[in-house]
PDB file of N, CA and C in Angstrom:
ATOM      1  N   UNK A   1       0.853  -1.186   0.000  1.00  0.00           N
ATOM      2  CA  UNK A   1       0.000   0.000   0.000  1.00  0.00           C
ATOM      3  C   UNK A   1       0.886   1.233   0.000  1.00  0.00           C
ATOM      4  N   UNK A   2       0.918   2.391  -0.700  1.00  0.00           N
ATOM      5  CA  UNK A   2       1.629   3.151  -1.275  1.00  0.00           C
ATOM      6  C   UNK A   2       1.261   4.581  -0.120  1.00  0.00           C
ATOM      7  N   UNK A   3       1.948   5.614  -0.379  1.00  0.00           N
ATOM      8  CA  UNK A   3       1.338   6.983   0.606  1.00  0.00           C
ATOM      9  C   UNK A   3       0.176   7.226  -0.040  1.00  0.00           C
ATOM     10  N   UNK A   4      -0.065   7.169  -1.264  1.00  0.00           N
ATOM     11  CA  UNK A   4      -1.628   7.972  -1.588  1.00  0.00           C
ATOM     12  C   UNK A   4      -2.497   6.876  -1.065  1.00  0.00           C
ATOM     13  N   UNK A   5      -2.200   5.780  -1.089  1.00  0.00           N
ATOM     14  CA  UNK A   5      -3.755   5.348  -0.876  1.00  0.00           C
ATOM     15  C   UNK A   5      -3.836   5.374   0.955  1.00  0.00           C
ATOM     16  N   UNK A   6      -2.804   5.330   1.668  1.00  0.00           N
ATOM     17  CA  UNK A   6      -3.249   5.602   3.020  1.00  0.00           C
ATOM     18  C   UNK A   6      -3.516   7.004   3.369  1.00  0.00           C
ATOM     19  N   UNK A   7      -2.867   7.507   2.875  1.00  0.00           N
ATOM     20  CA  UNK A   7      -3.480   9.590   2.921  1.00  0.00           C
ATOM     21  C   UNK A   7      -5.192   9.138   2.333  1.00  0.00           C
ATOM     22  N   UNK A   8      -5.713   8.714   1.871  1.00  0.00           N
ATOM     23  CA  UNK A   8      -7.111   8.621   1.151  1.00  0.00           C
ATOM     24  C   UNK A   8      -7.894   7.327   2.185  1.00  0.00           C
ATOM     25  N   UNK A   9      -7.295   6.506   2.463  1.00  0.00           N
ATOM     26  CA  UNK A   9      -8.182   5.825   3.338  1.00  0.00           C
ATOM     27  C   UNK A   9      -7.966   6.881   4.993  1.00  0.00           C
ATOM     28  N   UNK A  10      -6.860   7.346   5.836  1.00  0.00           N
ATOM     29  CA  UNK A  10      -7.115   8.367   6.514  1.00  0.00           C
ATOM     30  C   UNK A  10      -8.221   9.547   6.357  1.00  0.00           C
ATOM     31  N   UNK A  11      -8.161   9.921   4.999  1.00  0.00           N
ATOM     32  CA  UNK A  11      -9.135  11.425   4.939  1.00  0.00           C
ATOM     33  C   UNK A  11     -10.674  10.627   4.838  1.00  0.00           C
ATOM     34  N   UNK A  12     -10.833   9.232   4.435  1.00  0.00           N
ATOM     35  CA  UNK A  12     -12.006   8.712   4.403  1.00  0.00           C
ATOM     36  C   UNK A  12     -12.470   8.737   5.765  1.00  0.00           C
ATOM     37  N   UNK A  13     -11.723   8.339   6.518  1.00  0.00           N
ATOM     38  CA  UNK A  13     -11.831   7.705   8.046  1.00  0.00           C
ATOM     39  C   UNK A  13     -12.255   8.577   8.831  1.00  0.00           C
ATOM     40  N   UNK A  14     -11.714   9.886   8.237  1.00  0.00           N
ATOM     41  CA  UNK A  14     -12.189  11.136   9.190  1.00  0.00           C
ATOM     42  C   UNK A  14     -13.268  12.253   8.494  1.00  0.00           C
ATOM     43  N   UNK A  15     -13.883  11.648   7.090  1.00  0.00           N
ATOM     44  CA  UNK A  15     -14.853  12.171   7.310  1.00  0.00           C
ATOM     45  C   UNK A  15     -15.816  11.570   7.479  1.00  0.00           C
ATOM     46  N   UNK A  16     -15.920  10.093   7.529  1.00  0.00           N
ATOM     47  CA  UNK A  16     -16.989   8.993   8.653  1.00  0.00           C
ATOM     48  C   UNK A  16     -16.851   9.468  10.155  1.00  0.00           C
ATOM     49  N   UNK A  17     -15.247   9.769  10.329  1.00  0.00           N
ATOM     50  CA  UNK A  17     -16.012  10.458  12.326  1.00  0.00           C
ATOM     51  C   UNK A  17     -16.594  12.005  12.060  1.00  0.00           C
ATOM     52  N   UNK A  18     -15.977  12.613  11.206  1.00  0.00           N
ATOM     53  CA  UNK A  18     -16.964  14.186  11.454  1.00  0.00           C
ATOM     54  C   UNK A  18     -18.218  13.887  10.809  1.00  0.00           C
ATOM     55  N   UNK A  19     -18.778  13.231  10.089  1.00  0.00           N
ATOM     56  CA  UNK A  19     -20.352  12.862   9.956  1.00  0.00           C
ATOM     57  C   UNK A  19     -20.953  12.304  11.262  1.00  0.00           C
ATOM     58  N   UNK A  20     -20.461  11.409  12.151  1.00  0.00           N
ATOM     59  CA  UNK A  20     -20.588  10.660  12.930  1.00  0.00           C
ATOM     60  C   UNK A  20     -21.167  11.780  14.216  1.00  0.00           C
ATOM     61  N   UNK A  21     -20.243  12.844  14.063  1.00  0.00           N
ATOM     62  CA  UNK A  21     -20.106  13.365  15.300  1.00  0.00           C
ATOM     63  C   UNK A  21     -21.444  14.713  14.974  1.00  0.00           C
ATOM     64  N   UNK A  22     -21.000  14.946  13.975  1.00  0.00           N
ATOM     65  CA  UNK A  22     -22.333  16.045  13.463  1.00  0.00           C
ATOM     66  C   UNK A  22     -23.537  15.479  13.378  1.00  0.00           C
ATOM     67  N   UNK A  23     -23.635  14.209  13.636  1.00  0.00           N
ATOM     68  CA  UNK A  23     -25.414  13.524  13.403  1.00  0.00           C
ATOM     69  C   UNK A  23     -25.573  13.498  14.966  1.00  0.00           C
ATOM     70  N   UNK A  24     -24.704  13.613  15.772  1.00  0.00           N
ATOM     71  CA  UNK A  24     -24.939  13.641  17.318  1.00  0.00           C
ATOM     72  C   UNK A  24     -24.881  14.663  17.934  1.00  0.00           C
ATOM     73  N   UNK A  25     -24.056  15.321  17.308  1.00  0.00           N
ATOM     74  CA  UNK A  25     -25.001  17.132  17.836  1.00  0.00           C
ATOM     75  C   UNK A  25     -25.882  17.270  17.105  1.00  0.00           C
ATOM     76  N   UNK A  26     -26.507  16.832  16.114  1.00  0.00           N
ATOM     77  CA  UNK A  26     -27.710  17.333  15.625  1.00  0.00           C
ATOM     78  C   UNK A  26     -29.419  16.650  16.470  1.00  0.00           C
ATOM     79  N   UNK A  27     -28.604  15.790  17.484  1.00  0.00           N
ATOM     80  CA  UNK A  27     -29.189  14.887  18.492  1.00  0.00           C
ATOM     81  C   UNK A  27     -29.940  15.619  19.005  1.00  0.00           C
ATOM     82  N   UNK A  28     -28.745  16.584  19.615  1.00  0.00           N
ATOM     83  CA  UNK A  28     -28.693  17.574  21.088  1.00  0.00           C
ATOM     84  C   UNK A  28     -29.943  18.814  21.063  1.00  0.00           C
ATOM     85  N   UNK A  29     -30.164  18.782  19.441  1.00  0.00           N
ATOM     86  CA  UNK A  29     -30.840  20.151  19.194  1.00  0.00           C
ATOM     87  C   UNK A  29     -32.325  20.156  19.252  1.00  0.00           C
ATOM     88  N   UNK A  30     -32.969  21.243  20.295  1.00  0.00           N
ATOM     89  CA  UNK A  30     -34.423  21.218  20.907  1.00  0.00           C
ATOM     90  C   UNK A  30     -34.978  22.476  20.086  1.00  0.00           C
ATOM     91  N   UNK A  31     -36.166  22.659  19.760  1.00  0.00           N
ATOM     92  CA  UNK A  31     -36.502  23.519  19.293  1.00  0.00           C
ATOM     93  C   UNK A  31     -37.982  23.457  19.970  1.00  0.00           C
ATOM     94  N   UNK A  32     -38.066  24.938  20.433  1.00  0.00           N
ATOM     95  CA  UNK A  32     -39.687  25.418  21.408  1.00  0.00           C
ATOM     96  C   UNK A  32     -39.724  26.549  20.686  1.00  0.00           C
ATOM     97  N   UNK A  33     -41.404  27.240  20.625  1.00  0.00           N
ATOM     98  CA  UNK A  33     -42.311  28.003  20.183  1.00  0.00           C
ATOM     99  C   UNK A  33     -42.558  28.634  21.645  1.00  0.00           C
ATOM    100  N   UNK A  34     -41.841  29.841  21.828  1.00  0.00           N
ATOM    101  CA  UNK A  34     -42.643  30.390  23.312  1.00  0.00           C
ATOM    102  C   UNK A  34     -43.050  31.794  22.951  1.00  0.00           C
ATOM    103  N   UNK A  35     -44.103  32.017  23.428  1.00  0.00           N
ATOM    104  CA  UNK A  35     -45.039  33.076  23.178  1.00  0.00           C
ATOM    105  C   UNK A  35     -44.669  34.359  24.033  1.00  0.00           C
ATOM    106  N   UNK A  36     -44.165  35.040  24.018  1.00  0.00           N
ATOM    107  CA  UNK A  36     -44.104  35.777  24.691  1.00  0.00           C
ATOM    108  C   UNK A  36     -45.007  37.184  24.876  1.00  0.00           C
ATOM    109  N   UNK A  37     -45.588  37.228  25.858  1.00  0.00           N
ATOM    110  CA  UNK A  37     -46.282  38.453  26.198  1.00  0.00           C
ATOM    111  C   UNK A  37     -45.960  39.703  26.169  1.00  0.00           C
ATOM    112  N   UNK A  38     -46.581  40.467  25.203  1.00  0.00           N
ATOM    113  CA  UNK A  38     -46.059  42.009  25.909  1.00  0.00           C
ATOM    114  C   UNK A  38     -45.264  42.650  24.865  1.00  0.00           C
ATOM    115  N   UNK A  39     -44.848  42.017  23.869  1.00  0.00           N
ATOM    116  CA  UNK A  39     -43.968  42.171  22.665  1.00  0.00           C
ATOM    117  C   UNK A  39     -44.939  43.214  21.822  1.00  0.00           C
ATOM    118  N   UNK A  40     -44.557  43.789  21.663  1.00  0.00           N
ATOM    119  CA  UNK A  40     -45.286  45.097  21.044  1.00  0.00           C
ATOM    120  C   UNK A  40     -44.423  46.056  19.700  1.00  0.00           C
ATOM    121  N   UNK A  41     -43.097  45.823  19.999  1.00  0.00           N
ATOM    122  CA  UNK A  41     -42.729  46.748  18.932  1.00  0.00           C
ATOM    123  C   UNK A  41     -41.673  46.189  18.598  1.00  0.00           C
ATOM    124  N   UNK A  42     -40.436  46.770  17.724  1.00  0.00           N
ATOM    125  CA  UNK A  42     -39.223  46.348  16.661  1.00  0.00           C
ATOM    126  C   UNK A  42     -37.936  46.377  18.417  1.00  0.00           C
ATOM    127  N   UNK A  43     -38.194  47.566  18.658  1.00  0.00           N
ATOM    128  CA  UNK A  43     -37.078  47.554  19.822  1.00  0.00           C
ATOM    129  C   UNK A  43     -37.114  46.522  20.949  1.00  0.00           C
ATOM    130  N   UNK A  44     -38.232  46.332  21.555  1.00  0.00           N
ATOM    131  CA  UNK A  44     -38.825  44.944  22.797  1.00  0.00           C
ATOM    132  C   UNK A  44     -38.285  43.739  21.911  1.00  0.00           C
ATOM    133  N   UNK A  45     -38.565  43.724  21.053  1.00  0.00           N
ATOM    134  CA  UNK A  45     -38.177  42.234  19.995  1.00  0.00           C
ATOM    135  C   UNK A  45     -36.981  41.935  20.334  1.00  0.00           C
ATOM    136  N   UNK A  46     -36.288  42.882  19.629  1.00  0.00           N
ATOM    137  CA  UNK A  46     -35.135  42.897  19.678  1.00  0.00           C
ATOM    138  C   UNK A  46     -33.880  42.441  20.805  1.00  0.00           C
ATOM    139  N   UNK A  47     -34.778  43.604  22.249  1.00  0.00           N
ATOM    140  CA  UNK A  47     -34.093  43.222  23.141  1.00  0.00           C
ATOM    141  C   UNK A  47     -34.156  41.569  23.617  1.00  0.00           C
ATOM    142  N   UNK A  48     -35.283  41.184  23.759  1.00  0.00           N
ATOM    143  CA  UNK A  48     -35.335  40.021  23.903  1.00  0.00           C
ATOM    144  C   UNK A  48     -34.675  38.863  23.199  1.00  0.00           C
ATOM    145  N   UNK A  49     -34.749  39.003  22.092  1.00  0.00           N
ATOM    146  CA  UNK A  49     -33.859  38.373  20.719  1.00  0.00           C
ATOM    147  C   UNK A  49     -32.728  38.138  21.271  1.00  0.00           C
ATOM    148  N   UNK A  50     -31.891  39.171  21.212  1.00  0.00           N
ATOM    149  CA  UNK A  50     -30.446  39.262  21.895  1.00  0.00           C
ATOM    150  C   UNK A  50     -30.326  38.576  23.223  1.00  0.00           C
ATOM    151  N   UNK A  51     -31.328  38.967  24.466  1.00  0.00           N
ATOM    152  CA  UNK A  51     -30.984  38.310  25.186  1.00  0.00           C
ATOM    153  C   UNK A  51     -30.567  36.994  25.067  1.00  0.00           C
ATOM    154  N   UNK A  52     -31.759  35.855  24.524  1.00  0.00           N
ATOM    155  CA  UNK A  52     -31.611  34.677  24.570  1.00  0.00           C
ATOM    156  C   UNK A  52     -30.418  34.178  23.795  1.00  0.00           C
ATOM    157  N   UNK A  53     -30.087  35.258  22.110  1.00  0.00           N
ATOM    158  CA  UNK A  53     -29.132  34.916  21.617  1.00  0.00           C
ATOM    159  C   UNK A  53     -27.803  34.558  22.524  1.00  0.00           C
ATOM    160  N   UNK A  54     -27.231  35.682  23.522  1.00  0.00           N
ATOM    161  CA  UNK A  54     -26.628  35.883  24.035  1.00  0.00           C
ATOM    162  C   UNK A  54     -26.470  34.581  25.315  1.00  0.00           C
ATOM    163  N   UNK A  55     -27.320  33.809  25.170  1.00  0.00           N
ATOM    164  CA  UNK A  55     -27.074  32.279  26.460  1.00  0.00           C
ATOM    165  C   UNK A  55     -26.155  31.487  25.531  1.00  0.00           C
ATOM    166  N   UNK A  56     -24.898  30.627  26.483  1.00  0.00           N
ATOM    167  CA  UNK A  56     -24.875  29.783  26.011  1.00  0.00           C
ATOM    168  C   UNK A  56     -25.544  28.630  25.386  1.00  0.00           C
ATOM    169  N   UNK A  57     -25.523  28.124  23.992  1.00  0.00           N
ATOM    170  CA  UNK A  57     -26.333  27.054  24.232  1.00  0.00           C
ATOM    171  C   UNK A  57     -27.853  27.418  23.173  1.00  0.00           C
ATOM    172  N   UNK A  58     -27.561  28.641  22.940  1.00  0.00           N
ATOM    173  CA  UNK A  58     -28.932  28.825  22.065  1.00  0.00           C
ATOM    174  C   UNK A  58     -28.249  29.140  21.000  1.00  0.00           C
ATOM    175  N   UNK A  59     -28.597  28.342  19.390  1.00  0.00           N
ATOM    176  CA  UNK A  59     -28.046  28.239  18.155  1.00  0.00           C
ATOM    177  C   UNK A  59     -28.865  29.174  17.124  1.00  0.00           C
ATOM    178  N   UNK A  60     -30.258  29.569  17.932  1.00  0.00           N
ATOM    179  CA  UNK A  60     -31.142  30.458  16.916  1.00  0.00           C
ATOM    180  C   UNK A  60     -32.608  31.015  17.255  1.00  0.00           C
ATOM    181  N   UNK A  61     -32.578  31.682  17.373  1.00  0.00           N
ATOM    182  CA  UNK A  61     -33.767  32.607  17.849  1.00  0.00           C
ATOM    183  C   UNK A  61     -34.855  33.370  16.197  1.00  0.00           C
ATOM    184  N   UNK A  62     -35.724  32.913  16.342  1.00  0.00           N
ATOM    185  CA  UNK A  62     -36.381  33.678  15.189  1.00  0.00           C
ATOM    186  C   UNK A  62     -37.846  34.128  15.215  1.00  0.00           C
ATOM    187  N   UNK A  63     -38.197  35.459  14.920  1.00  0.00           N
ATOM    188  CA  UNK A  63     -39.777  35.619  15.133  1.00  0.00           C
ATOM    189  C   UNK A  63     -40.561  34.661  14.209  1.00  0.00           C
ATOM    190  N   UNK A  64     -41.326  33.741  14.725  1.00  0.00           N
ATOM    191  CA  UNK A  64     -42.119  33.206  13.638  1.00  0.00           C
ATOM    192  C   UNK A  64     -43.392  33.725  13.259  1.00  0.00           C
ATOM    193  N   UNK A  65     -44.343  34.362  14.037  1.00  0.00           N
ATOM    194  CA  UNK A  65     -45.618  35.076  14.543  1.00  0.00           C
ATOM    195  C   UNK A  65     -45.602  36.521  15.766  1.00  0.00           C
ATOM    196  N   UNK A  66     -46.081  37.105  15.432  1.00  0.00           N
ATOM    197  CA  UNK A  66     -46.408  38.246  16.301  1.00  0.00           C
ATOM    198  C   UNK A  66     -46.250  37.763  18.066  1.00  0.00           C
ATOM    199  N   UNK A  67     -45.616  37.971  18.564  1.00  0.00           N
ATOM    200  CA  UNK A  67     -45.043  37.632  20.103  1.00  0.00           C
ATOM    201  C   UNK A  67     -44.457  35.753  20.156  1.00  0.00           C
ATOM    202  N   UNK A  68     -44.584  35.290  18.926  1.00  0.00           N
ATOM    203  CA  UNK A  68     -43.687  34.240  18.693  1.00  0.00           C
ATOM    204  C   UNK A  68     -42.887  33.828  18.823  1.00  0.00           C
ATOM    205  N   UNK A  69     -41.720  32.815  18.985  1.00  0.00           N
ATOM    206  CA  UNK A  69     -40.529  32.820  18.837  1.00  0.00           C
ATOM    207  C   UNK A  69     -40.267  31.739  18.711  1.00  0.00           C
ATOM    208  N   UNK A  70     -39.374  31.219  17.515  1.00  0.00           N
ATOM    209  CA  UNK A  70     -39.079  30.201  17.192  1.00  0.00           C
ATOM    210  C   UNK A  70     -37.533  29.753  17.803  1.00  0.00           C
ATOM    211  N   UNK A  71     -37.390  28.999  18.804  1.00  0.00           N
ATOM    212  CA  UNK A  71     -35.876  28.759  19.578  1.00  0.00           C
ATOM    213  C   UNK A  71     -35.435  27.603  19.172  1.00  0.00           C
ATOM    214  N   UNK A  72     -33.851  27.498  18.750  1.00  0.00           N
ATOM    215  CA  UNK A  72     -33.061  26.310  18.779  1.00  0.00           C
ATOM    216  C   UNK A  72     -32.420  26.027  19.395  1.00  0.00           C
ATOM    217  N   UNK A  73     -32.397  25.243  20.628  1.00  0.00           N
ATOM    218  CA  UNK A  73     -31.020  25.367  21.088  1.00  0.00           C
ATOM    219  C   UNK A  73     -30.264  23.455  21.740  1.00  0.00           C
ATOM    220  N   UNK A  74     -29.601  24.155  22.791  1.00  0.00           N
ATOM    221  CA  UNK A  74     -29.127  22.508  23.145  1.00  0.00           C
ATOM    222  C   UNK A  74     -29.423  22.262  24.427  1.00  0.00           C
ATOM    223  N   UNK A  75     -30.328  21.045  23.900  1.00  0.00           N
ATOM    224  CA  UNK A  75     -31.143  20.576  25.412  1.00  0.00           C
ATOM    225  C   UNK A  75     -30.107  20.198  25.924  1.00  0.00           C
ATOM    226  N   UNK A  76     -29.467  19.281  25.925  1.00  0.00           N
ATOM    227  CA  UNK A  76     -28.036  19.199  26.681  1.00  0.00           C
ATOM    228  C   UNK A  76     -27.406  20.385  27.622  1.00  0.00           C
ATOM    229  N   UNK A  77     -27.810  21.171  27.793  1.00  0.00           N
ATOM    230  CA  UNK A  77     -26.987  22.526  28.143  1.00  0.00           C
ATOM    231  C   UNK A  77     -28.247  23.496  28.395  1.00  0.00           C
ATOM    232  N   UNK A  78     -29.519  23.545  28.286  1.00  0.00           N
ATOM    233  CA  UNK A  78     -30.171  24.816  28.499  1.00  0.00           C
ATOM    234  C   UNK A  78     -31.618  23.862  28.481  1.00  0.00           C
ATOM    235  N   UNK A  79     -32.754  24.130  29.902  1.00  0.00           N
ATOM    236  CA  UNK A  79     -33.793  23.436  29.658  1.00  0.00           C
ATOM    237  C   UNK A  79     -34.692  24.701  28.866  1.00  0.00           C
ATOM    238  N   UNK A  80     -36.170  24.078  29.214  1.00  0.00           N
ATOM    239  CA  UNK A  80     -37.301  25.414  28.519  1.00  0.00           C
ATOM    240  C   UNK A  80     -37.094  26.505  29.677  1.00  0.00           C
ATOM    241  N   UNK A  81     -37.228  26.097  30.770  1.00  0.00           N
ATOM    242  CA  UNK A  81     -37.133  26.949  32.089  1.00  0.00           C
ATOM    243  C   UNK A  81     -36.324  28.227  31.846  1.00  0.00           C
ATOM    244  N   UNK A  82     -34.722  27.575  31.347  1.00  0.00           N
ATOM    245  CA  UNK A  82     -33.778  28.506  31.315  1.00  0.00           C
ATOM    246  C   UNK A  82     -34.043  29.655  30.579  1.00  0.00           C
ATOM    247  N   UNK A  83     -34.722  29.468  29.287  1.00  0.00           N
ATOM    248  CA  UNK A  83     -35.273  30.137  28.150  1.00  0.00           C
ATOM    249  C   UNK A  83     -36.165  31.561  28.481  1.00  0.00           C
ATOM    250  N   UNK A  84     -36.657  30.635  29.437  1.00  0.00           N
ATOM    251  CA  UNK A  84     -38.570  31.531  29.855  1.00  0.00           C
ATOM    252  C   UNK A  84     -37.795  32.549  31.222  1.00  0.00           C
ATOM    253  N   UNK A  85     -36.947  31.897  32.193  1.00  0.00           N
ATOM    254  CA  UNK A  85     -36.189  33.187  33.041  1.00  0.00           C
ATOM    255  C   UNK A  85     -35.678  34.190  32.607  1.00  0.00           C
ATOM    256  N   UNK A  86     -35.115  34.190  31.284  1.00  0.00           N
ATOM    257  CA  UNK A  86     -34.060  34.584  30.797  1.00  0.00           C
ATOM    258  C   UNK A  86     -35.032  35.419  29.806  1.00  0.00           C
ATOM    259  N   UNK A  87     -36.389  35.376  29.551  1.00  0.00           N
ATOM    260  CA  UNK A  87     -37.192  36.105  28.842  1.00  0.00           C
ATOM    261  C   UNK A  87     -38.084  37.182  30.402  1.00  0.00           C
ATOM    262  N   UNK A  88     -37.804  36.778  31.118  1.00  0.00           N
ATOM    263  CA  UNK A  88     -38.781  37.421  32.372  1.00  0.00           C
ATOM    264  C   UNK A  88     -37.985  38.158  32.890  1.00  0.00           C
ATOM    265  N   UNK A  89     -36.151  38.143  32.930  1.00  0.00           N
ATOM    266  CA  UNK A  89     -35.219  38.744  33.076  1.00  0.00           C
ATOM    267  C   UNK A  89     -35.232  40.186  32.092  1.00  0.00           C
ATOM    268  N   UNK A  90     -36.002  39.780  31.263  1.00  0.00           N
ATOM    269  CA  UNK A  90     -36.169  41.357  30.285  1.00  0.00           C
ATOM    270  C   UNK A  90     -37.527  41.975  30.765  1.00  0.00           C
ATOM    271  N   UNK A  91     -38.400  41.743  31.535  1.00  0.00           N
ATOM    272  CA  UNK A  91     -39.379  42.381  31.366  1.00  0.00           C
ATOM    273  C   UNK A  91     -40.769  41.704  31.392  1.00  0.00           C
ATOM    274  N   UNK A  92     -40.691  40.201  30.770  1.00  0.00           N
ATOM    275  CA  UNK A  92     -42.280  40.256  30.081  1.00  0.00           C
ATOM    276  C   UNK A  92     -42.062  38.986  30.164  1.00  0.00           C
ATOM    277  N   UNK A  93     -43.687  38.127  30.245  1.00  0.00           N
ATOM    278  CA  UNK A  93     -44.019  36.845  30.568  1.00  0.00           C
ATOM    279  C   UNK A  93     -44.050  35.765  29.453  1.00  0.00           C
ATOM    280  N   UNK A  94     -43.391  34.861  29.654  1.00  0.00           N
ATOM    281  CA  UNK A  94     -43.251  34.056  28.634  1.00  0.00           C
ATOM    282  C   UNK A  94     -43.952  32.836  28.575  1.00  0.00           C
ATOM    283  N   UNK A  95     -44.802  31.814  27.731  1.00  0.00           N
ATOM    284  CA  UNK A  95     -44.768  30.315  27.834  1.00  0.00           C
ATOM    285  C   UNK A  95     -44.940  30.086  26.915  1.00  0.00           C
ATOM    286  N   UNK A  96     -44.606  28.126  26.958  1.00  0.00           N
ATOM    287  CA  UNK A  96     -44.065  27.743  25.487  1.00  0.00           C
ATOM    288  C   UNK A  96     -45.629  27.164  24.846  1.00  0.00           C
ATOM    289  N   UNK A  97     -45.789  26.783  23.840  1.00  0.00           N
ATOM    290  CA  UNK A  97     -47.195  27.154  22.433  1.00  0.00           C
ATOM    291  C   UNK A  97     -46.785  25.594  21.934  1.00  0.00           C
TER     292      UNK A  97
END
């Protein structure tokens, strides 16, 4: 067996573990709909947005509906709880839809 073909069975080998490993964080990933109360304008959005952006552990925050929010994050690392404090920490009452 020559250097190219073990350089090519190596680069095979390792992109069977980085598939491997990316189908298992894709495990980890929770996604909740929490409604939040009180959301009224572009700036409140916003702040809130950021907040949650700003946790470890949350991969994506998006308005889906008018006081909506579409969350991704890693159950591994952040429950719904954490989410909804961390929305009441700004101001305004949250639960999940």
């Amino acid at each position: 067996m020559g250097y190219s073909s073990l350089g090519r069975l190596r680069g095979e080998s390792l992109a069977l573990i980085i598939k491997a490993i990316s189908a298992k964080l894709n495990l980890m990933t929770e996604k909740a709909l929490m409604q939040v109360h009180g959301l009224s304008d572009a700036e409140s959005t916003k702040r809130v947005i950021e907040s949650l952006q700003a946790l470890s552990g949350v991969e994506s925050v998006k308005v889906s509906d008018r006081g909506v929010l579409a969350i991704a994050y890693d159950g591994s690392y952040l429950t719904v709880m954490d989410l909804i404090r961390n929305v009441r920490k700004q101001g305004f009452l949250a639960s999940m839809t």
